[in-house]
Every structure is written in structure tokens, then in C-alpha cells.
Protein backbone atom coordinates (compact mmCIF):
# COMPACT_ATOMS: atom_id res chain seq x y z
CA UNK A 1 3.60 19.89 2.16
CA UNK A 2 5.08 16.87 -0.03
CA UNK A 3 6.94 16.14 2.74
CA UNK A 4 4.58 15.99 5.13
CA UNK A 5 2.44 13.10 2.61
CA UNK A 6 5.65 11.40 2.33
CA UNK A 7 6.19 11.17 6.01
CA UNK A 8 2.77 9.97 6.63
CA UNK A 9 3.04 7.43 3.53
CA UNK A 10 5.67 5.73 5.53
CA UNK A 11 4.27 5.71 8.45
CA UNK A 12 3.23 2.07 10.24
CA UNK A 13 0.58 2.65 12.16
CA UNK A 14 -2.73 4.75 11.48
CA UNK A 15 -5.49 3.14 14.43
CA UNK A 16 -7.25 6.15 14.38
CA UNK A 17 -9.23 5.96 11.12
CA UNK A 18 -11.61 3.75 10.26
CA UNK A 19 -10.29 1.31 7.19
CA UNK A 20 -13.55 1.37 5.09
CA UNK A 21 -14.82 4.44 4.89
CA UNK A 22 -17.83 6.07 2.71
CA UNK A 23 -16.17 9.26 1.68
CA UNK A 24 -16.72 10.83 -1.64
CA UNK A 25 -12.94 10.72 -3.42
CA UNK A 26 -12.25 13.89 -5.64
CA UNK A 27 -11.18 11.72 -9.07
CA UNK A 28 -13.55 9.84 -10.45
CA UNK A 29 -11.72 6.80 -11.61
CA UNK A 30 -10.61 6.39 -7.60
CA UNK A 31 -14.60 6.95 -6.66
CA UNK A 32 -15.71 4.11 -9.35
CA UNK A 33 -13.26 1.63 -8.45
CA UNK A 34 -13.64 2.16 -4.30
CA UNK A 35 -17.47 1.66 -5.48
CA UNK A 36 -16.84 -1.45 -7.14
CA UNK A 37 -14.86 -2.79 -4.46
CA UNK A 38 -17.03 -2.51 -1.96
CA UNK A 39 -19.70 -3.72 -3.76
CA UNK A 40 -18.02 -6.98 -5.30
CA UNK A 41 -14.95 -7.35 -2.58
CA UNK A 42 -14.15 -11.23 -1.81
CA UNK A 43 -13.60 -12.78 1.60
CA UNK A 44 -10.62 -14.36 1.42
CA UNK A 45 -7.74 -13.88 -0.50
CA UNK A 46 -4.02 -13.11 -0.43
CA UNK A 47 -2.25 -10.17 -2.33
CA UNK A 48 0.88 -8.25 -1.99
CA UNK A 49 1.82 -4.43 -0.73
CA UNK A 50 4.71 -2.94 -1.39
CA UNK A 51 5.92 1.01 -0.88
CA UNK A 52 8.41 3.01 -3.00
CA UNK A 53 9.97 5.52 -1.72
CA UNK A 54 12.97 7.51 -0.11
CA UNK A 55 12.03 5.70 2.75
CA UNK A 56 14.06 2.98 5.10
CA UNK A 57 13.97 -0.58 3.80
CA UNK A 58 11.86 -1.97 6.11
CA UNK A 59 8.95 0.18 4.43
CA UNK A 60 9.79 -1.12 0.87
CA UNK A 61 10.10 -4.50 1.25
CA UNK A 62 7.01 -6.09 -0.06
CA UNK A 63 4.48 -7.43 2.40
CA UNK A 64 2.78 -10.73 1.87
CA UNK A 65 -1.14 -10.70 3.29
CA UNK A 66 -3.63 -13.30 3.82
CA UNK A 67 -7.50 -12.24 4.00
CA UNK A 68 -9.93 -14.37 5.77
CA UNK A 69 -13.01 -14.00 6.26
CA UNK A 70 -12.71 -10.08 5.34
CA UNK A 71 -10.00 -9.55 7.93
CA UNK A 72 -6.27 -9.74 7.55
CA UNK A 73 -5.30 -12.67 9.16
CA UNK A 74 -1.17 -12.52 8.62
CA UNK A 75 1.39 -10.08 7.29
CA UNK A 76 5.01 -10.27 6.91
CA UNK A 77 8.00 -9.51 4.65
CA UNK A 78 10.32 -11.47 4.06
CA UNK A 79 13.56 -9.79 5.12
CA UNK A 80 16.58 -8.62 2.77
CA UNK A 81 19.57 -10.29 2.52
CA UNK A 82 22.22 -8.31 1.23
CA UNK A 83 26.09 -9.23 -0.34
CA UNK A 84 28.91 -8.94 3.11
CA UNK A 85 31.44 -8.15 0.39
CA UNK A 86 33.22 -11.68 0.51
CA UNK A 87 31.06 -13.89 -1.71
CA UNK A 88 28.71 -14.59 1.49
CA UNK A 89 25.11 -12.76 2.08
CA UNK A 90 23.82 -11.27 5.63
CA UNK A 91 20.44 -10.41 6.32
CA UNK A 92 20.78 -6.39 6.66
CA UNK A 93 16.46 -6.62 7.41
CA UNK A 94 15.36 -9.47 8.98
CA UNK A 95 12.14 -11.46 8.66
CA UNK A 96 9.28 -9.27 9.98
CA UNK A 97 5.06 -10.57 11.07
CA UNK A 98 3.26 -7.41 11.52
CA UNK A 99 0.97 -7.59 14.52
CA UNK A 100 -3.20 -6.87 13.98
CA UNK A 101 -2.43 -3.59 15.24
CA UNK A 102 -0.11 -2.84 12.03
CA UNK A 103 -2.65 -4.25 9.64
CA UNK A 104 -4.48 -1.05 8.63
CA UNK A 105 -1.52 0.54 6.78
CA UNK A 106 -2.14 -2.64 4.50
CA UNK A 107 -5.72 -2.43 3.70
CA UNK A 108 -6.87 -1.95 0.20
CA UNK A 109 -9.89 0.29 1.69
CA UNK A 110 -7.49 2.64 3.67
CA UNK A 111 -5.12 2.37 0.05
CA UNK A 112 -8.40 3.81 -1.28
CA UNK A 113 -8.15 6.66 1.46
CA UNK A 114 -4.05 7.15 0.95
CA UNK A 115 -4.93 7.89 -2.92
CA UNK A 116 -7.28 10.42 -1.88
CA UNK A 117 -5.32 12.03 0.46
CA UNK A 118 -2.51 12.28 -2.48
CA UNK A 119 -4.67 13.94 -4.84
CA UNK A 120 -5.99 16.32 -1.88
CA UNK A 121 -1.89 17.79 -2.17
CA UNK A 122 -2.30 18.14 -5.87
CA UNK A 123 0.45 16.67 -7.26
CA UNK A 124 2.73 17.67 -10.22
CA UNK A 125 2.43 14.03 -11.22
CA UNK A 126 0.38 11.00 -10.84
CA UNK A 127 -0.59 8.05 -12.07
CA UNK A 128 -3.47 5.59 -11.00
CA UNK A 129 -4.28 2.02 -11.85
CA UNK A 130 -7.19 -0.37 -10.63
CA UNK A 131 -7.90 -3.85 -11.36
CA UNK A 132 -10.32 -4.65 -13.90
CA UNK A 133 -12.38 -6.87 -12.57
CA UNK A 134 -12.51 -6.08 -8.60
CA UNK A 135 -11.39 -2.33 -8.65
CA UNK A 136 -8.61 -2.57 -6.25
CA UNK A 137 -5.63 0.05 -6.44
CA UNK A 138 -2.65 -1.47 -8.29
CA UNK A 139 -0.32 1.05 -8.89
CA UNK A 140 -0.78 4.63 -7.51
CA UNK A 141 2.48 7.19 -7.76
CA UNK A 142 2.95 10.45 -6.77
CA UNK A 143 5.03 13.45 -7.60
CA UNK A 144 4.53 16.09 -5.64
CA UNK A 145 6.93 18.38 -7.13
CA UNK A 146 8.81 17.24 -10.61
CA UNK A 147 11.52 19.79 -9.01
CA UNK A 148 12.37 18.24 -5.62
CA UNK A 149 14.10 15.09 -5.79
CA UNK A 150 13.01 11.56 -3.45
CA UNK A 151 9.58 13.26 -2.92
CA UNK A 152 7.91 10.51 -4.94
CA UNK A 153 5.43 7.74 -3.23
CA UNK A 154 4.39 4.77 -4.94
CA UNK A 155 2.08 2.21 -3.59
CA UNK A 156 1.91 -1.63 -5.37
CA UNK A 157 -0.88 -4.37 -5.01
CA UNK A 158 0.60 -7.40 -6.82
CA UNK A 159 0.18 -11.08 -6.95
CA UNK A 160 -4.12 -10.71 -5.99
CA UNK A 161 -4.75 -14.33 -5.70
CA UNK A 162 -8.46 -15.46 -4.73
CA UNK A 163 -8.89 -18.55 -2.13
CA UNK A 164 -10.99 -20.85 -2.50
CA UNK A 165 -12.00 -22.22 1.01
């Protein structure tokens, strides 16, 4: 079962669900802050998502978004260069843009949805964090079980910056 949440943590696209969505979550903390997002959520603004897990690189390389307007309007990662073993660097992922279709994997609503859908599994071990003053998820990890190794999910919103149009 852990393995199935991993596999669908890492997974790109989801176009079949809605992004904002008026579910009832099961903790809480996750039901307050989804609340207070949606009440007080800004138009534009630019943040960062980034996945950990036993997952391929591309996944865990952190993604740089720009909102407009309430809609992503860009995503990409930056690539990774990596050491060629004499002194010199090669890019082992190169620079990705994610297309519109790609964008819902990034959305703090469907994040929302992803955290819910982790506590749904009931998990050995978790932690959740939300930002103060807008509610967004900042940290949410996952253990499903302490006694399977690379089973763990993490999801990151860093860098929230507001912009001022």
C-alpha cells in the first residue's frame, strides 16, 4: 500500500482531478489551513516545490513557479549538474519548463489533496507544517512503515514570495 502512495507521489501528471477541491480532510490542522487558504489565497506570487523521495532526480529537483492571476503561469527546474570525475561538471538532468498540462502536480490546493490522501494510508510517521499567515503546506513527510526502508515522501513549499503587480 506504501508503495502504491509513493508511486503516485511521483507521478507527473494527475488531469483528472480537479485542483481545488471542497473535501472535508480527516486532520484537523490540514482542514484549518486548506480553509484559510482558500479564504485568504493571493493572486500572484512565486514559491518553490520540491519532492523527497526514492524517486529519480528529475522528481526531486526543486521546481520554481510563478502564479498570476491565480493560475500558474511557468514552472521549471533548473537542471543538475553533477562532478565528470576530472575537475569538470556535466549536466546529468538538464534544464526542464513543465508544460500547463504538468502544472497540477504543483498546486498548493492539490498539495492540500496529496496530504490527505497520505493520512488516508495511515502512516507510521508524519509530520505536517503550514504557513502562519496564509495556511499553505510547507513541509509534509510521510512514513508509511518505520520498517521498510525508501518508503518515505516528503513534499517542500519554500521561498513563498508575494508579487506585487
Amino acid at each position: 500500500m506504501a508503495i502504491f502512495l509513493l508511486l503516485v507521489g511521483c507521478n507527473t501528471i494527475n488531469s483528472n482531478e480537479e485542483s481545488e477541491s471542497t473535501e472535508t480532510f480527516i486532520d484537523e490542522r490540514v482542514q484549518l489551513n486548506a480553509n484559510k487558504w482558500n479564504r485568504i489565497k493571493p493572486n500572484d506570487f512565486d514559491y518553490i516545490f520540491q519532492r523527497e523521495c526514492y524517486c529519480i532526480t528529475e522528481y526531486t529537483l526543486p521546481v520554481y513557479l510563478s502564479v498570476r492571476d491565480g493560475r500558474i503561469v511557468k514552472a521549471y527546474h533548473q537542471g543538475k549538474l553533477t562532478s565528470d570525475g576530472n575537475g569538470g561538471y556535466i549536466w546529468t538532468v538538464n534544464r526542464r519548463t513543465y508544460t500547463e498540462e504538468e502544472y497540477e502536480q504543483f498546486k498548493i490546493e492539490r498539495l492540500f489533496k496529496t496530504t490527505n490522501d497520505g493520512l488516508n494510508q495511515n502512516p507510521e510517521n508524519y509530520s505536517l507544517a503550514f504557513d502562519d499567515s496564509l495556511g499553505y503546506p510547507i513541509d509534509i513527510f510521510f512514513d508509511f512503515n518505520l520498517n521498510i526502508a525508501d518508503d518515505e515522501i516528503r513534499y517542500k513549499i519554500f521561498n513563498f514570495t508575494l508579487v506585487d503587480n
